[in-house]
N, C-alpha and C. Protein backbone atom coordinates (compact mmCIF):
# COMPACT_ATOMS: atom_id res chain seq x y z
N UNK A 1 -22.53 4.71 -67.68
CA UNK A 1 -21.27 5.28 -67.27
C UNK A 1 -20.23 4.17 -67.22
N UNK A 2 -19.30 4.37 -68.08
CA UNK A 2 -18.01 3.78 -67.86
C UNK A 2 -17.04 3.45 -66.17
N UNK A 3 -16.92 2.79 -66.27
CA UNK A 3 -15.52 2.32 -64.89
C UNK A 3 -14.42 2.43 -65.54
N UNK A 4 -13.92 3.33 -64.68
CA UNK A 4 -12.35 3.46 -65.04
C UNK A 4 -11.37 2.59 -64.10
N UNK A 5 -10.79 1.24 -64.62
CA UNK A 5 -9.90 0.65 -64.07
C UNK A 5 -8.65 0.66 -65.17
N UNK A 6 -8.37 2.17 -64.18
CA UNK A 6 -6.52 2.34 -64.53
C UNK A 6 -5.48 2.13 -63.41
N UNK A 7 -4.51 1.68 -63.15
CA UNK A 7 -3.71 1.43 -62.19
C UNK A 7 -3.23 2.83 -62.04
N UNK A 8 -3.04 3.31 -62.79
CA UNK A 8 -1.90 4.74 -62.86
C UNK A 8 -2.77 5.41 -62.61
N UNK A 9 -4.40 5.77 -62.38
CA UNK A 9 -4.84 6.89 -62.19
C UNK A 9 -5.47 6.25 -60.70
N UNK A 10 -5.85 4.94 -60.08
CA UNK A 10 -5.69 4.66 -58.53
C UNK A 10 -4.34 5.40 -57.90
N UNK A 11 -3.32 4.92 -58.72
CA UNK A 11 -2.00 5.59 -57.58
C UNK A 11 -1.88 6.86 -57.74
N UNK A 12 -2.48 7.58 -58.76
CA UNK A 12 -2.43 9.02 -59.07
C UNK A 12 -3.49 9.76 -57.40
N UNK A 13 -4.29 8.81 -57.39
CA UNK A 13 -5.85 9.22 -56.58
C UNK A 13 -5.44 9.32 -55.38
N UNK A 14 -3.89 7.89 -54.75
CA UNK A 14 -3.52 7.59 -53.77
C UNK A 14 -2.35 9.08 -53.50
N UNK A 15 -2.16 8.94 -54.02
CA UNK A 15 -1.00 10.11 -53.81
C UNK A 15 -1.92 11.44 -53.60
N UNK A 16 -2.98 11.86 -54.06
CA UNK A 16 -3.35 13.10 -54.19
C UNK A 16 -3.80 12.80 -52.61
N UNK A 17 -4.52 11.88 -52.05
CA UNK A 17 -5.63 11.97 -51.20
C UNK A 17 -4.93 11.37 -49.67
N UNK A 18 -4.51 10.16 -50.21
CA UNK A 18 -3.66 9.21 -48.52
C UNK A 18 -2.57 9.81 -48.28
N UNK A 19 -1.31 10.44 -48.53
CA UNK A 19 -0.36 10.74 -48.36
C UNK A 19 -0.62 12.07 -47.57
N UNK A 20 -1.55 13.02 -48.01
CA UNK A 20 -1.31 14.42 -47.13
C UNK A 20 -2.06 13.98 -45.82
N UNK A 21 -2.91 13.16 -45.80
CA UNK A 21 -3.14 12.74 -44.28
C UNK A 21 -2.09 11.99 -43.49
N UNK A 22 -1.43 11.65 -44.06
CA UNK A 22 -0.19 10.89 -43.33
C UNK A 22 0.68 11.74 -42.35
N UNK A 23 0.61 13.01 -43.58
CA UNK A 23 1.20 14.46 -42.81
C UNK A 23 1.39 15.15 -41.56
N UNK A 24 -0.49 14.62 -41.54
CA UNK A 24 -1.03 15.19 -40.46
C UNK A 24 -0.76 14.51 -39.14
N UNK A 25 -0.73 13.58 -39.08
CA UNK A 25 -0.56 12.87 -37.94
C UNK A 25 1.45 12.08 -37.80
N UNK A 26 1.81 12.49 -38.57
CA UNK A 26 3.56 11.84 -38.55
C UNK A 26 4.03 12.33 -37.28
N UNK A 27 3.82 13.61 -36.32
CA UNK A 27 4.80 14.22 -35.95
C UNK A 27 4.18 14.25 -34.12
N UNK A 28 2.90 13.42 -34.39
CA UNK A 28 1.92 13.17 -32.88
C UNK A 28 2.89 11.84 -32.43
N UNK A 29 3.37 11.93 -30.77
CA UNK A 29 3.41 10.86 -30.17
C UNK A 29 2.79 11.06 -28.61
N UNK A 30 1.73 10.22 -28.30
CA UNK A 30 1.00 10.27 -26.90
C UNK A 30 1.82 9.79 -25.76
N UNK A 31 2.59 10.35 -24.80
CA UNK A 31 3.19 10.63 -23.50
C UNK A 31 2.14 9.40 -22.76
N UNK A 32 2.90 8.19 -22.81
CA UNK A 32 1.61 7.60 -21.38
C UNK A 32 2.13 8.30 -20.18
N UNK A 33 1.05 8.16 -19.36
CA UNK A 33 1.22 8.47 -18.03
C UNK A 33 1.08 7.44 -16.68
N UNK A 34 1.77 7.38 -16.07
CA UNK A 34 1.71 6.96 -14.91
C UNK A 34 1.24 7.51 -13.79
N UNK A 35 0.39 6.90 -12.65
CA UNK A 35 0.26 7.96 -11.83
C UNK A 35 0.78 7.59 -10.26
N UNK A 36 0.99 8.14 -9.37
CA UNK A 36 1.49 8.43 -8.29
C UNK A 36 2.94 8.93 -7.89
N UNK A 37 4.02 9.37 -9.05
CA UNK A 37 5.47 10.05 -8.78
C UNK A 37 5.10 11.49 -9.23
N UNK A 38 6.01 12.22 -8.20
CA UNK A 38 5.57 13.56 -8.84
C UNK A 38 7.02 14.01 -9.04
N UNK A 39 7.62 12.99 -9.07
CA UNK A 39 9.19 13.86 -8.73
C UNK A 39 9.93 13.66 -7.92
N UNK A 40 9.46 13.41 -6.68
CA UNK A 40 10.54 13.28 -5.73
C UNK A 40 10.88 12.04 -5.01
N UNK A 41 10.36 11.10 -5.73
CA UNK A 41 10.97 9.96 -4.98
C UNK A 41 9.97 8.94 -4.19
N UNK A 42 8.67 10.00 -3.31
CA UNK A 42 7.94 10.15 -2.63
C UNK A 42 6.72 8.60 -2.55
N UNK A 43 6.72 8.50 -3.81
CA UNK A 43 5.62 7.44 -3.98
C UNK A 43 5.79 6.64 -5.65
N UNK A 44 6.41 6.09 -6.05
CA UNK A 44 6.63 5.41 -7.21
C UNK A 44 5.37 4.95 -7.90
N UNK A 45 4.86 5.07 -9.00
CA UNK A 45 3.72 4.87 -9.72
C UNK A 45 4.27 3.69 -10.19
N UNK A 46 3.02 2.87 -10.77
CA UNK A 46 3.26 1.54 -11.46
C UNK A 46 1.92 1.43 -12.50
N UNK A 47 1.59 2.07 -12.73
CA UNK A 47 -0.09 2.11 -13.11
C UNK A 47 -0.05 2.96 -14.31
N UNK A 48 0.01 2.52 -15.56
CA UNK A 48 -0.08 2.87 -16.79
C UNK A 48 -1.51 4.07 -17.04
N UNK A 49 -1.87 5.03 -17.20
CA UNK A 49 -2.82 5.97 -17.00
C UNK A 49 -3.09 5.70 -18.61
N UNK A 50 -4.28 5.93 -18.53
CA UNK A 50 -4.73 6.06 -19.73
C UNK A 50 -6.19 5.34 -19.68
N UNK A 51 -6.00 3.91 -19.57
CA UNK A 51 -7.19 3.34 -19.10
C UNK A 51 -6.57 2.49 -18.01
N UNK A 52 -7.63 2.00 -16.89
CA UNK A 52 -6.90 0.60 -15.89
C UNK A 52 -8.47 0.29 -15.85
N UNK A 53 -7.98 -1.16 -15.37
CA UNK A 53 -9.50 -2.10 -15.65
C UNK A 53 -9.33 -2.59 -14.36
N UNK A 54 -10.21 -2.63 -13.97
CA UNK A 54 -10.90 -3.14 -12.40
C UNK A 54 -12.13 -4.19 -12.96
N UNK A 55 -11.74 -5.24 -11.87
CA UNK A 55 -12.89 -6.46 -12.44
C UNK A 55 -13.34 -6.50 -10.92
N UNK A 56 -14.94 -5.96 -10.70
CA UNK A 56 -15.37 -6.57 -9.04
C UNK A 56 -16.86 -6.93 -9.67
N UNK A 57 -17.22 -8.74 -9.21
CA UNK A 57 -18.23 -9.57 -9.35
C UNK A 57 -18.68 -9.31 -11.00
N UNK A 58 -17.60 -9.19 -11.66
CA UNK A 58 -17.56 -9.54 -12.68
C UNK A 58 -18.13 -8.17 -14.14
N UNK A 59 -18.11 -7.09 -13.45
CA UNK A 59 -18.34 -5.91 -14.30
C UNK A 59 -17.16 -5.35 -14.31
N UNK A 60 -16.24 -4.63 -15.61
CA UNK A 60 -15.41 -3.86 -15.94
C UNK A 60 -16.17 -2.31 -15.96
N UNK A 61 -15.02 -1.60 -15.11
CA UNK A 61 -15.24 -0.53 -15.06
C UNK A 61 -13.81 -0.02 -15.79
N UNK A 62 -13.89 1.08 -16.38
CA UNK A 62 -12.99 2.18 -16.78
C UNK A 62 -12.54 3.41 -15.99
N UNK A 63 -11.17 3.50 -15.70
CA UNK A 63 -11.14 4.62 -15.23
C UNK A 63 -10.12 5.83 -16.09
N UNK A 64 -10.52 6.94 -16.04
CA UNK A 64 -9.33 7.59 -18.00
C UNK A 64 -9.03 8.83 -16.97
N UNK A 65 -7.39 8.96 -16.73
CA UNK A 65 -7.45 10.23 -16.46
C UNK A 65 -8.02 11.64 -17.28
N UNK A 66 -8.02 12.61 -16.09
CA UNK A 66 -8.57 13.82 -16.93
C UNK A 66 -7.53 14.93 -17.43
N UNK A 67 -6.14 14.15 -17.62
CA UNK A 67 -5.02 14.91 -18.48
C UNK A 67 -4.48 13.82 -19.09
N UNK A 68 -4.09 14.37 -20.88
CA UNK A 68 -3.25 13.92 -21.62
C UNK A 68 -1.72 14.59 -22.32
N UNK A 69 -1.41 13.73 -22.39
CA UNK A 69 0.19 14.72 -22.70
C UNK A 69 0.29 14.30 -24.27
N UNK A 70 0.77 14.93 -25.22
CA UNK A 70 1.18 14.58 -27.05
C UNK A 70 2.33 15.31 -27.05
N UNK A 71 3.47 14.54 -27.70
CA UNK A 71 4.91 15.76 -28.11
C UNK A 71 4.07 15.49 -30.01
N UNK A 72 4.16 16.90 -30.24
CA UNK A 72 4.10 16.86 -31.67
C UNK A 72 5.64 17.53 -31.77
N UNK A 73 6.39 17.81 -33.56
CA UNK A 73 7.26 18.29 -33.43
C UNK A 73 8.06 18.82 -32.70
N UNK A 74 7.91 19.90 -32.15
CA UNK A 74 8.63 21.19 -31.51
C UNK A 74 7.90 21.88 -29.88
N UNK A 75 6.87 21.10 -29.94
CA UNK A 75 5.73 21.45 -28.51
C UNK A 75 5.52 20.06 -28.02
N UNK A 76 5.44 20.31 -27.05
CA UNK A 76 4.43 18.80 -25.92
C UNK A 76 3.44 19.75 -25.04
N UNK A 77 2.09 18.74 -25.74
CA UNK A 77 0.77 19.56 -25.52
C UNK A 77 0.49 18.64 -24.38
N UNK A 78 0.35 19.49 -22.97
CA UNK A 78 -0.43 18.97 -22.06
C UNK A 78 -2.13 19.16 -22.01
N UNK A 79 -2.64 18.82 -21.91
CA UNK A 79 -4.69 18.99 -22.13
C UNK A 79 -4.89 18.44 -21.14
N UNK A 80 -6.15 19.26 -20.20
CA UNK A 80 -7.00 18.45 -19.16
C UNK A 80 -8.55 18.16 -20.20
N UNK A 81 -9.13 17.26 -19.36
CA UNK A 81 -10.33 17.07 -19.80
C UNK A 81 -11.41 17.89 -19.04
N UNK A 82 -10.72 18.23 -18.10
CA UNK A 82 -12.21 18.82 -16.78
C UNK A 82 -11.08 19.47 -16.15
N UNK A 83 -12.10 20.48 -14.90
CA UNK A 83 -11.46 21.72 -14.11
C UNK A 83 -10.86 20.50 -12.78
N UNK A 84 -9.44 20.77 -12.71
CA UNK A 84 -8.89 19.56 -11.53
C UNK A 84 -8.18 20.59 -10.62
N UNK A 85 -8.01 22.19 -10.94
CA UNK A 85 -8.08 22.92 -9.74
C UNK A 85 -6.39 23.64 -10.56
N UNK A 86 -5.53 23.94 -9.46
CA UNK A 86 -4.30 24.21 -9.79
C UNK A 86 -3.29 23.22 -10.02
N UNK A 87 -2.61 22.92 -11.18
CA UNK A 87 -1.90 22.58 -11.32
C UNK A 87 0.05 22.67 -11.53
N UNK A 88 0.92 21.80 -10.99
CA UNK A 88 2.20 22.27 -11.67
C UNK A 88 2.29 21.23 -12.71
N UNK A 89 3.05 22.20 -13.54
CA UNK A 89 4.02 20.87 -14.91
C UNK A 89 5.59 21.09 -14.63
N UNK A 90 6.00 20.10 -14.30
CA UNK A 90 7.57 20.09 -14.54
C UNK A 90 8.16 18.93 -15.45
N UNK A 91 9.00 19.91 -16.42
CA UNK A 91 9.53 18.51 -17.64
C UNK A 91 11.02 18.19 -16.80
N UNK A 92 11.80 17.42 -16.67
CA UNK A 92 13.02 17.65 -15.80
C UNK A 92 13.85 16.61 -17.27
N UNK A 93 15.22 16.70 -17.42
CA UNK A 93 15.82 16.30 -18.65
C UNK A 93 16.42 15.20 -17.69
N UNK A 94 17.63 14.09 -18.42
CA UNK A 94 17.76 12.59 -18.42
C UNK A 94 18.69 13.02 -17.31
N UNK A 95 19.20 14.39 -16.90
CA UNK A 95 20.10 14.43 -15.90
C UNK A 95 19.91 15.26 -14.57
N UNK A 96 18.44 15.65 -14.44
CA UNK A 96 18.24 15.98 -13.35
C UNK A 96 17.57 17.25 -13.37
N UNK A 97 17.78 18.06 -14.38
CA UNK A 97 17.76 19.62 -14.36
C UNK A 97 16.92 19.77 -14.81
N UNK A 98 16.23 20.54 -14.28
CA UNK A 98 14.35 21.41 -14.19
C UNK A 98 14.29 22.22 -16.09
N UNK A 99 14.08 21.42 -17.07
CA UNK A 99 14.19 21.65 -18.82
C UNK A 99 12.90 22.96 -18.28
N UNK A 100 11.34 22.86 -17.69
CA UNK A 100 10.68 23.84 -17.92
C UNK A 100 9.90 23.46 -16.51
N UNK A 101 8.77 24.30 -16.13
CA UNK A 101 8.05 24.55 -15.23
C UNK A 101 6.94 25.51 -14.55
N UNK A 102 6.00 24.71 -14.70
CA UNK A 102 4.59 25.93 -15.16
C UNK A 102 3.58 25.32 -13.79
N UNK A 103 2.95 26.70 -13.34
CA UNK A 103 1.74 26.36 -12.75
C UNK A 103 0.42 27.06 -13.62
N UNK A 104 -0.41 25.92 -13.69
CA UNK A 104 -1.81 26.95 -14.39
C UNK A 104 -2.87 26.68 -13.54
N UNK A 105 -3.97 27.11 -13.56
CA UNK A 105 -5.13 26.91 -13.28
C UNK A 105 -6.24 26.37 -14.27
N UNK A 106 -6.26 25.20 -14.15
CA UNK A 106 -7.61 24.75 -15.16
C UNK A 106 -9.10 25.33 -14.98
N UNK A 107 -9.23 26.12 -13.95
CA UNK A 107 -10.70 26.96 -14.41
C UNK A 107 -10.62 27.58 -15.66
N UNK A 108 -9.07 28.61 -15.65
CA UNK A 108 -9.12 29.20 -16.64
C UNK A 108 -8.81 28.96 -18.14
N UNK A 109 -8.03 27.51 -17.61
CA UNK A 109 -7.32 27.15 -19.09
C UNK A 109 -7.09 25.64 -18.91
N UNK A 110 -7.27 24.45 -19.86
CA UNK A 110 -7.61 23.20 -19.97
C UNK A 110 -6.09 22.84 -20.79
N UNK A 111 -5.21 23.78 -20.76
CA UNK A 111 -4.62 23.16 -21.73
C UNK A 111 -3.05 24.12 -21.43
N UNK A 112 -2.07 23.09 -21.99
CA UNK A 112 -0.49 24.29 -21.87
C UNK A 112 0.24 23.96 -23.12
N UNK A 113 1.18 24.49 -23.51
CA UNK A 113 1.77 24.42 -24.70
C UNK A 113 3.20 24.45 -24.09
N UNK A 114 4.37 23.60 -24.71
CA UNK A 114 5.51 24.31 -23.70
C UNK A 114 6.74 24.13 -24.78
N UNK A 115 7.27 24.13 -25.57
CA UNK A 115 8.19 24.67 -26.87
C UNK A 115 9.18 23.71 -26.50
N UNK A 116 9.47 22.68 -27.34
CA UNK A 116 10.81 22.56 -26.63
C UNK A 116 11.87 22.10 -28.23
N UNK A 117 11.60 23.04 -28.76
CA UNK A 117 12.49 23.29 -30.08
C UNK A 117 13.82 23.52 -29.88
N UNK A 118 14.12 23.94 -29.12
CA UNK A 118 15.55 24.06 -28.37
C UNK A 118 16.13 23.91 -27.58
N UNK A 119 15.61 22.66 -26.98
CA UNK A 119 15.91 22.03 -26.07
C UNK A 119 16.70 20.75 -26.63
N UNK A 120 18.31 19.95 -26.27
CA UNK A 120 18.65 18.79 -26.48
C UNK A 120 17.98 17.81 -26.87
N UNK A 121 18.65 17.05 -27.47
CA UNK A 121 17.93 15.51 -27.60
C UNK A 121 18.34 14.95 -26.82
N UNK A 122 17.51 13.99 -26.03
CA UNK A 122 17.83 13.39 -24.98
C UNK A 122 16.52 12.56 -24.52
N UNK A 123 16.24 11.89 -23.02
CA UNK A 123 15.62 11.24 -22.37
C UNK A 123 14.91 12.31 -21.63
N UNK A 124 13.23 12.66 -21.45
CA UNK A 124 12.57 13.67 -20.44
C UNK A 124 11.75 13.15 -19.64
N UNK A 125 11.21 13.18 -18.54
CA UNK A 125 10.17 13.26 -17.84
C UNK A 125 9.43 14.15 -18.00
N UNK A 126 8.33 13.85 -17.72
CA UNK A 126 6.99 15.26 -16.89
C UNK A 126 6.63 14.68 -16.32
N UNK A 127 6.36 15.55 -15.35
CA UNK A 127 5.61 15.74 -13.67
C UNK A 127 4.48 16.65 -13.67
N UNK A 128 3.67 15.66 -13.44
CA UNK A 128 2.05 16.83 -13.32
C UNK A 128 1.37 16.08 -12.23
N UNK A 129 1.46 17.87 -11.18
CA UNK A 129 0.76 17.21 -9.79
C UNK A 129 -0.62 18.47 -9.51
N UNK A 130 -1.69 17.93 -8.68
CA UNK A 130 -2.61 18.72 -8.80
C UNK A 130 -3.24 17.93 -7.26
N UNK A 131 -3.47 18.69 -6.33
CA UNK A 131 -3.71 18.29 -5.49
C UNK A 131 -3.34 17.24 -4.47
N UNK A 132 -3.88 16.28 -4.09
CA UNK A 132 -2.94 15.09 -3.98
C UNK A 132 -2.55 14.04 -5.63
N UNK A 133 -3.18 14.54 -6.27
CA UNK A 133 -2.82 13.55 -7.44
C UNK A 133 -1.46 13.63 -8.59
N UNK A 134 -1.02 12.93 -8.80
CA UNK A 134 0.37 12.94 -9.53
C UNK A 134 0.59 12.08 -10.63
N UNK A 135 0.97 12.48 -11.31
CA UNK A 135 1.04 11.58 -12.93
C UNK A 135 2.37 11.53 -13.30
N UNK A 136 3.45 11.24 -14.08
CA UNK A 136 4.36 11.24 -14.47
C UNK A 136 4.53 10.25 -15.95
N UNK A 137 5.26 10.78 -16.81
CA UNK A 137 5.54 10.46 -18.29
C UNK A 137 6.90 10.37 -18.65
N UNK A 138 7.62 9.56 -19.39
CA UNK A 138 8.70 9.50 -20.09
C UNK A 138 8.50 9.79 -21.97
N UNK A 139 9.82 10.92 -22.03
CA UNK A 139 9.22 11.38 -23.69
C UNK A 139 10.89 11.28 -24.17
N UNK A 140 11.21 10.89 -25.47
CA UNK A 140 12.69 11.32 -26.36
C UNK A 140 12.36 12.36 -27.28
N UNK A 141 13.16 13.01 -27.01
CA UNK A 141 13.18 14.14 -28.39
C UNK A 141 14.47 14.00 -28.93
């Protein structure tokens, strides 16, 4: 069997195959989270959520919250990982005013969808509080 070393049929191969995956993922950006503000002032977070590393007598432990936030296009997907009880979501915009605001229950549902296709471009928060625990995110649309 022959090897085909054509330049024009690699970039032919590249175009058919790398480019529509590019697609797929162009329009994902992951919301870090912070945790301890829920909004009101109350307790200021400083703590990047996602992972934090604790060093005691010399073992790293991991700790990953059990919610993530993604703005794709036109939605920002909130996801829990596990049942954390009742939750609120509040997105609030760069000037104060309540953009959306949801309570769910993660027994029943791990996950929220919240549209914000018509909503300004601007600077957002979210606020996600669930018990005593509180997370908060900065997003641009």
């Amino acid at each position: 069997m022959k090897k085909m070393n054509n330049p024009l049929l690699n970039i032919i191969m590249f175009l058919v195959f790398a480019l529509p995956l590019q697609s797929v993922f162009a329009g994902t950006v992951e919301v870090p989270l912070k945790k301890g503000d829920d909004g009101t002032g109350s307790q200021p977070g400083n703590n990047i959520m996602g992972m934090s590393l604790s060093r005691s007598m010399s073992v790293a432990s991991f700790s990953v919250a059990p919610v993530s936030v993604a703005l794709y296009d036109t939605e920002l997907a909130v996801d829990f990982s596990k049942y954390v009880g009742i939750v609120t979501i509040t997105v609030v915009d760069q000037f104060g005013s309540v953009a959306h605001q949801e309570t769910i229950n993660t027994r029943f549902t791990l996950e929220s969808s919240i549209e914000t296709g018509g909503w300004e471009s601007g600077s957002y928060t979210i606020y996600i509080s669930y018990g005593s625990t509180k997370y908060n995110g900065s997003f641009q649309l």
